[in-house]
PDB file of N, CA and C in Angstrom:
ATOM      1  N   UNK A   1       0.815  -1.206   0.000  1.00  0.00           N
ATOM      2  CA  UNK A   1       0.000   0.000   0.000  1.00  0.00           C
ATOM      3  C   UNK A   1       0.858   1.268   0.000  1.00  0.00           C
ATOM      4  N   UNK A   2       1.883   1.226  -0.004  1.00  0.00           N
ATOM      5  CA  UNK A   2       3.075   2.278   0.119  1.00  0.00           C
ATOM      6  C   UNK A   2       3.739   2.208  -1.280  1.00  0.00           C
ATOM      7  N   UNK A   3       3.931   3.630  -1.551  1.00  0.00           N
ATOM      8  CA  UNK A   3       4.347   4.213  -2.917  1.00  0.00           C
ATOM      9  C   UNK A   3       6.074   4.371  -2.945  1.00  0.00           C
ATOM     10  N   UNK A   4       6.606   3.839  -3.516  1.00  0.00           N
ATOM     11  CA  UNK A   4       7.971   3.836  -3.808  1.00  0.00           C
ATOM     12  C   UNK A   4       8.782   4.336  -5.142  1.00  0.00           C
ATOM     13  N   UNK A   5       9.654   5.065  -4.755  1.00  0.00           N
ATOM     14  CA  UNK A   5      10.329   6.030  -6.431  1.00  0.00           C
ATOM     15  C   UNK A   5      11.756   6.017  -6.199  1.00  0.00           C
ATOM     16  N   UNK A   6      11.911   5.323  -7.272  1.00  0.00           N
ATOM     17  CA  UNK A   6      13.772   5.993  -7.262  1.00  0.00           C
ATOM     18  C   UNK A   6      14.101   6.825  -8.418  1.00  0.00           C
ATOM     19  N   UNK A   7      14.978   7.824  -8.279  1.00  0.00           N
ATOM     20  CA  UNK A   7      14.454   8.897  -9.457  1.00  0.00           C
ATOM     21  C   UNK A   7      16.044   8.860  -9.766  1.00  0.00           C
ATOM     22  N   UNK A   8      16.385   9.144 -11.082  1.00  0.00           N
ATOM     23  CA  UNK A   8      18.226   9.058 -12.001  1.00  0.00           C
ATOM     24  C   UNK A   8      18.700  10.010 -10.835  1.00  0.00           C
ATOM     25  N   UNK A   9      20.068  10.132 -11.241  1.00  0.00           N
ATOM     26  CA  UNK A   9      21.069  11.034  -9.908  1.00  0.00           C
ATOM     27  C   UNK A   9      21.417  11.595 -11.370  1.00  0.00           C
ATOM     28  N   UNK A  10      20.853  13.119 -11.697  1.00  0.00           N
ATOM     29  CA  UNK A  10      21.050  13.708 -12.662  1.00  0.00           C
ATOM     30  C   UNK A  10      22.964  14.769 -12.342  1.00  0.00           C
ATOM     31  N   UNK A  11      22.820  14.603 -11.297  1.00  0.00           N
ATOM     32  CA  UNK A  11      24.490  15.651 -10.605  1.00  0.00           C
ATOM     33  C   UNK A  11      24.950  14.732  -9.398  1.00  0.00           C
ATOM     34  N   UNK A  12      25.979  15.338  -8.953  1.00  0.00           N
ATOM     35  CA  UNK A  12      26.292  14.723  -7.118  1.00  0.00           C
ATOM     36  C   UNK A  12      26.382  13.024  -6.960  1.00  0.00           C
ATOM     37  N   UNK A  13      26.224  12.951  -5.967  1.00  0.00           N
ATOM     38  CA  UNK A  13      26.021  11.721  -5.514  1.00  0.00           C
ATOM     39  C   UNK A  13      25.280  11.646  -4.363  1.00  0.00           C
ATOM     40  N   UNK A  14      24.396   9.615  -4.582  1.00  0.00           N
ATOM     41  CA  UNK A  14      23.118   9.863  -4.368  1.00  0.00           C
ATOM     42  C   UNK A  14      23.872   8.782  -2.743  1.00  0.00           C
ATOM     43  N   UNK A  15      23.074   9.643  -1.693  1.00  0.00           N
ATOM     44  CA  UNK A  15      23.548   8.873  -0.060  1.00  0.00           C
ATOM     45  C   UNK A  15      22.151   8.149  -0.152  1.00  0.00           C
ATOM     46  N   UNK A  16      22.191   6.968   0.327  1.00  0.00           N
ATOM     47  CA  UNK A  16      20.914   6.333   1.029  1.00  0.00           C
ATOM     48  C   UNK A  16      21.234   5.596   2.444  1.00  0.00           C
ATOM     49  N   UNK A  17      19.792   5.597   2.593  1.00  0.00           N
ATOM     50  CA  UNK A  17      19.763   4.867   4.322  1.00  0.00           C
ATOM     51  C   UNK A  17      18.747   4.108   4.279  1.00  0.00           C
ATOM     52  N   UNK A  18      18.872   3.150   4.262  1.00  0.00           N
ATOM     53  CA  UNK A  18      17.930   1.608   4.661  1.00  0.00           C
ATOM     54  C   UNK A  18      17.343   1.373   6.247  1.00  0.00           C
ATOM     55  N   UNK A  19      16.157   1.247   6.381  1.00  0.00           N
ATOM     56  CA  UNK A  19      16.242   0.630   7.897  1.00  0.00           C
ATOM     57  C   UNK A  19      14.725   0.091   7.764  1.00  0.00           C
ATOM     58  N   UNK A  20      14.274  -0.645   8.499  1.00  0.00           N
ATOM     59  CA  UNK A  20      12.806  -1.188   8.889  1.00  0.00           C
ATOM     60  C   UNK A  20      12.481  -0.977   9.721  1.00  0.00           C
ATOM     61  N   UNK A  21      10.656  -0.567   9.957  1.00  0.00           N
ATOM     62  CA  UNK A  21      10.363  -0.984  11.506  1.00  0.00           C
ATOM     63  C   UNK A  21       9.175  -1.677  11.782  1.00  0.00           C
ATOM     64  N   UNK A  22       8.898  -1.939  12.968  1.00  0.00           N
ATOM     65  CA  UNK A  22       7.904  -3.071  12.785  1.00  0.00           C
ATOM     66  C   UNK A  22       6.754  -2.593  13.825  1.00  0.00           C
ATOM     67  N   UNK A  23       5.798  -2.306  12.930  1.00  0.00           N
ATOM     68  CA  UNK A  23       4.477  -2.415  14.210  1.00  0.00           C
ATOM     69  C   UNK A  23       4.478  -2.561  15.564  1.00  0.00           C
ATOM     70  N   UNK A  24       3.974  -2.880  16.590  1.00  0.00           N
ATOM     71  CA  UNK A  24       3.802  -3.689  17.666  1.00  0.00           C
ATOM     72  C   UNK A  24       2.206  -3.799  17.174  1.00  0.00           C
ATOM     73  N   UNK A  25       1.410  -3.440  16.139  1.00  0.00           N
ATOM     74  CA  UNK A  25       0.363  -4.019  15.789  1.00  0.00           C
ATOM     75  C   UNK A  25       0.229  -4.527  14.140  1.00  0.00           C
ATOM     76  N   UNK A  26       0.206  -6.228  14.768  1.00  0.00           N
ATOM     77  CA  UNK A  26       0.965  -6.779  13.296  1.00  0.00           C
ATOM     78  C   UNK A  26      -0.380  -6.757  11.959  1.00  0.00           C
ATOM     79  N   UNK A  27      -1.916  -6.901  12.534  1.00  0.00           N
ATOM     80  CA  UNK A  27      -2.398  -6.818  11.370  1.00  0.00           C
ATOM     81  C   UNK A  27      -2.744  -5.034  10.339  1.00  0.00           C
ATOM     82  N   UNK A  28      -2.676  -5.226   9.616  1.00  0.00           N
ATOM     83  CA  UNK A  28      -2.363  -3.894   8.583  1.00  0.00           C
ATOM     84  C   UNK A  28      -4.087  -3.527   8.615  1.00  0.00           C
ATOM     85  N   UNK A  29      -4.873  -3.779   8.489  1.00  0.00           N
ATOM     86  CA  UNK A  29      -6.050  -2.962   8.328  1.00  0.00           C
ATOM     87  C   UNK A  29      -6.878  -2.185  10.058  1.00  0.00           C
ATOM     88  N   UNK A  30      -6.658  -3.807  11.253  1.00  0.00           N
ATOM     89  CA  UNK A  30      -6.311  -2.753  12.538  1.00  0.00           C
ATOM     90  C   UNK A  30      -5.243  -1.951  12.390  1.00  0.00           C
ATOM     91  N   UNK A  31      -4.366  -1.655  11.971  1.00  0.00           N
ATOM     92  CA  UNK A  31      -3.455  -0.769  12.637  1.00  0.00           C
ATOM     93  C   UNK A  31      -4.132   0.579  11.625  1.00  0.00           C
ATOM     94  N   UNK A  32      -4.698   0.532  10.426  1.00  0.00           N
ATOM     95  CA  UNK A  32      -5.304   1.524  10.302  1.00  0.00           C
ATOM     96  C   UNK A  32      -6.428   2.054  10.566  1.00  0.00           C
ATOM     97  N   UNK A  33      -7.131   0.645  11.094  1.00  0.00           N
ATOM     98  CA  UNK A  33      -8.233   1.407  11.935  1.00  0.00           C
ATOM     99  C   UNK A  33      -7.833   2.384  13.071  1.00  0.00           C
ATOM    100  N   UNK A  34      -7.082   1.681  14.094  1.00  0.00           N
ATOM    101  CA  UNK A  34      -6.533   2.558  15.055  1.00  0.00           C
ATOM    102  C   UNK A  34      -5.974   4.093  14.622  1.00  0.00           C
ATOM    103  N   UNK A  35      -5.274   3.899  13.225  1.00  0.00           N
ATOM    104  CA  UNK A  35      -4.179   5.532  13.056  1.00  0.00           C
ATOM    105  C   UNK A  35      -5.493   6.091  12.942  1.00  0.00           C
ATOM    106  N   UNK A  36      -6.897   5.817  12.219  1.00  0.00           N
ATOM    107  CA  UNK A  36      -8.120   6.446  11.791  1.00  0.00           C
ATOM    108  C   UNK A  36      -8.586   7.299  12.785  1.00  0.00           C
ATOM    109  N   UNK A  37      -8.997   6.228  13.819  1.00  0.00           N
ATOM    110  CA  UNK A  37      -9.373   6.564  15.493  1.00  0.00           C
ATOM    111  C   UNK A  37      -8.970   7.823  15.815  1.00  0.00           C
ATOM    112  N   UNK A  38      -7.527   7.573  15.602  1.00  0.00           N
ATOM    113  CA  UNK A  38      -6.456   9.018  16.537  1.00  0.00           C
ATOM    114  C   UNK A  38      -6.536   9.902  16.090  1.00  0.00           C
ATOM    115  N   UNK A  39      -6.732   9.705  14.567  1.00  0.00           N
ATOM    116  CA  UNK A  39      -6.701  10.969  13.874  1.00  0.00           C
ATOM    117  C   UNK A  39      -8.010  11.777  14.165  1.00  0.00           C
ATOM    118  N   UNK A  40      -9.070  11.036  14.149  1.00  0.00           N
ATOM    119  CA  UNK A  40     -10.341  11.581  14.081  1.00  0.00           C
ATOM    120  C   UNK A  40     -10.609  12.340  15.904  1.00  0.00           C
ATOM    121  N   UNK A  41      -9.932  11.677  16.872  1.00  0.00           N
ATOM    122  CA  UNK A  41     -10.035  12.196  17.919  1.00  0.00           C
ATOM    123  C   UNK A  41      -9.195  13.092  18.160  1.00  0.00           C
ATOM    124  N   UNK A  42      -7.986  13.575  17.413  1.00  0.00           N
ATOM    125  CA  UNK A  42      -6.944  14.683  17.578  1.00  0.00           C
ATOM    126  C   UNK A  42      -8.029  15.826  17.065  1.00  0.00           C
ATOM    127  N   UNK A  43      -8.243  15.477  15.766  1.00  0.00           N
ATOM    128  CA  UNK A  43      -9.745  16.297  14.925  1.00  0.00           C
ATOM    129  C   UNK A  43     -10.219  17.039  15.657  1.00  0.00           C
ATOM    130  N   UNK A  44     -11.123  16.183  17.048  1.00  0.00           N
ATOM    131  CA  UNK A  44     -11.938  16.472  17.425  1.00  0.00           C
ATOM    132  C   UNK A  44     -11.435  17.874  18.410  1.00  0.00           C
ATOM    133  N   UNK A  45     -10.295  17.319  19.001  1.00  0.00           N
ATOM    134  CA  UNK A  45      -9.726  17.539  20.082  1.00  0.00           C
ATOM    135  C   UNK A  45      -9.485  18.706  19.553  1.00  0.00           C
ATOM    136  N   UNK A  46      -8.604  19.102  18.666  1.00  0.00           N
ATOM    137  CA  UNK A  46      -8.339  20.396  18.205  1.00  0.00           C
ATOM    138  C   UNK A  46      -9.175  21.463  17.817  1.00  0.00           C
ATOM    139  N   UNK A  47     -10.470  20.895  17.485  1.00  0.00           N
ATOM    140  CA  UNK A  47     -11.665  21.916  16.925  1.00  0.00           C
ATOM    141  C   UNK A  47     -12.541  22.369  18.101  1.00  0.00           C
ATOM    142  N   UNK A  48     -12.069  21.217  19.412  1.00  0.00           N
ATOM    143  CA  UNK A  48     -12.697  22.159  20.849  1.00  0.00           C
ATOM    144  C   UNK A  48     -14.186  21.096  20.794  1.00  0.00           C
ATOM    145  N   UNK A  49     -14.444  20.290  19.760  1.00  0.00           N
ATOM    146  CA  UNK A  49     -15.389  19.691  19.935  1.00  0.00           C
ATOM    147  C   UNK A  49     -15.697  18.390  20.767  1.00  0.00           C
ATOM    148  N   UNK A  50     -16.483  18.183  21.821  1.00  0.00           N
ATOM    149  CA  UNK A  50     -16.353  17.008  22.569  1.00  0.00           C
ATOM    150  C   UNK A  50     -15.671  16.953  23.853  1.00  0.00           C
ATOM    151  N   UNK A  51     -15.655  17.446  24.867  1.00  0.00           N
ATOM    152  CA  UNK A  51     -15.082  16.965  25.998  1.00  0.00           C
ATOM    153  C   UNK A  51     -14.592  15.858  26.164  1.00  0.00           C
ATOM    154  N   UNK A  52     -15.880  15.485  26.815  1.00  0.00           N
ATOM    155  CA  UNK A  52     -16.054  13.644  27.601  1.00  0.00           C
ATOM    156  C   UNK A  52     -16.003  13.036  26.742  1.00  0.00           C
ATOM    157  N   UNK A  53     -16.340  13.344  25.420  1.00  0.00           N
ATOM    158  CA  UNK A  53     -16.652  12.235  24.257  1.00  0.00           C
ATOM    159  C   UNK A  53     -14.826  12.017  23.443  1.00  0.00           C
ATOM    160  N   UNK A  54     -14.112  13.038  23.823  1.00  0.00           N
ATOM    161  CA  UNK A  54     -13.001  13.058  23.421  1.00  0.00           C
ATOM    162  C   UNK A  54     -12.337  11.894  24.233  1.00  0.00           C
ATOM    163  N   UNK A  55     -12.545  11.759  25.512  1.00  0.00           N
ATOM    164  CA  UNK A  55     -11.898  10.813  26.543  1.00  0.00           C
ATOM    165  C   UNK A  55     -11.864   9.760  26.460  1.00  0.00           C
ATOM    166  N   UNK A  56     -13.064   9.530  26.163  1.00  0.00           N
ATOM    167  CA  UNK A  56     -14.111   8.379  25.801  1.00  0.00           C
ATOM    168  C   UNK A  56     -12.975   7.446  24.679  1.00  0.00           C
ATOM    169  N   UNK A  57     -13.047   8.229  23.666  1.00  0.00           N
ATOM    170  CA  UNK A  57     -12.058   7.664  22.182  1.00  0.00           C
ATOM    171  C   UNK A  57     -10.713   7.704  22.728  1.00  0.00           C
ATOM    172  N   UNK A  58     -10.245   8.736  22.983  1.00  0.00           N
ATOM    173  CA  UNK A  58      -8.877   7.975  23.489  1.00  0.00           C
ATOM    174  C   UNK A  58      -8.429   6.569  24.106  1.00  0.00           C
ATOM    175  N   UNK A  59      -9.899   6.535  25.787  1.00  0.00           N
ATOM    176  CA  UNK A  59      -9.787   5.335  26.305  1.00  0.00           C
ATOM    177  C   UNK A  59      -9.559   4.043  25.257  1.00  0.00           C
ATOM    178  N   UNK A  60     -10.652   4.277  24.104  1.00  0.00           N
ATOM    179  CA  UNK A  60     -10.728   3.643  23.480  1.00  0.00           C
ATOM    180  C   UNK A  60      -9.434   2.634  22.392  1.00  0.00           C
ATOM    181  N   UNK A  61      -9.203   4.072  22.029  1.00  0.00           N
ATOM    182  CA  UNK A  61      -7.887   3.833  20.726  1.00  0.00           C
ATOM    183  C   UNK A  61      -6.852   3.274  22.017  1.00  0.00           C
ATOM    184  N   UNK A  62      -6.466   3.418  23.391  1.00  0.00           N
ATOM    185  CA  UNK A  62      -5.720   3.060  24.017  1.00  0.00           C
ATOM    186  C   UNK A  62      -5.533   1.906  24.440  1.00  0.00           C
ATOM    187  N   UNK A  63      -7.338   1.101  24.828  1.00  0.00           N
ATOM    188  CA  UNK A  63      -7.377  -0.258  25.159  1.00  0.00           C
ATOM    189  C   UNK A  63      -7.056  -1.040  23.613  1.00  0.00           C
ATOM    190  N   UNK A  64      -7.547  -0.723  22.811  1.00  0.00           N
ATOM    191  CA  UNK A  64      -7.450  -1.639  21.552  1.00  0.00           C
ATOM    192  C   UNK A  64      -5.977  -1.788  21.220  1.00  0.00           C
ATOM    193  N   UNK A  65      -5.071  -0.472  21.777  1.00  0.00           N
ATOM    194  CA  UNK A  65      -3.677  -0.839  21.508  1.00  0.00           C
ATOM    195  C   UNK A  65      -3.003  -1.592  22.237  1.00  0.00           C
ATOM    196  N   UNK A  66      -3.335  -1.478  23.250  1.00  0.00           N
ATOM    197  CA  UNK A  66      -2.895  -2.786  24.198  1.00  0.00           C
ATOM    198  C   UNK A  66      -3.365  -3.931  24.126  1.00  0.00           C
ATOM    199  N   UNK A  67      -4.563  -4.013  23.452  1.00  0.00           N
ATOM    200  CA  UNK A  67      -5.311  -5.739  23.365  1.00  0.00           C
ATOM    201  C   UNK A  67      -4.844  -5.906  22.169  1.00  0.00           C
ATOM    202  N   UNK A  68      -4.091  -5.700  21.313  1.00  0.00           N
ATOM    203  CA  UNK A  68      -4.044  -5.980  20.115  1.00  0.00           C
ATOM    204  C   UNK A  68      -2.331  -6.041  20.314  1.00  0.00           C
ATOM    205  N   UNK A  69      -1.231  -4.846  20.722  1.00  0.00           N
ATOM    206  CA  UNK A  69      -0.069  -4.788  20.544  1.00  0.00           C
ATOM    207  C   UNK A  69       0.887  -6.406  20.753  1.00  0.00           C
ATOM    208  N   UNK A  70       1.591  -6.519  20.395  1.00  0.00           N
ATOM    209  CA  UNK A  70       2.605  -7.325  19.974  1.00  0.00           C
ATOM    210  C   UNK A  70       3.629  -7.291  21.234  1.00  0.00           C
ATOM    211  N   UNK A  71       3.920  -7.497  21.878  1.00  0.00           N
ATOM    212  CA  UNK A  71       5.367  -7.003  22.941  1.00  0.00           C
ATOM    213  C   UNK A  71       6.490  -7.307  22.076  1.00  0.00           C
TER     214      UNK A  71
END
């Protein structure tokens, strides 16, 4: 699902850096449910909308990361 480009080295020279990292939440469509979650409750959070209901989703996105995370 990730977009990858290597483009000519038209001048200079080209440095690269390799590295991986790995989830602690191994399936790919939870882990975007969850980034969804956060995002939508930062959303919220920032527009002043929702108090309690803001808390609420955090609790939320927080237990699912722990019932789900990987150690």
């Amino acid at each position: 699902s990730a977009l990858h480009q290597v483009r000519e080295v038209s001048r200079g020279v080209r440095h690269a850096a390799v590295f991986w990292i790995q989830s602690l939440i191994p399936d790919d469509a939870l882990r975007q449910s969850l980034f969804d979650l956060h995002a939508a409750t930062s959303t919220l959070q920032d527009t002043g909308i929702g108090g309690s209901e803001i808390l609420l989703l955090s609790k939320v996105h927080q237990n699912l990361t722990r019932k789900f995370a990987r150690p």
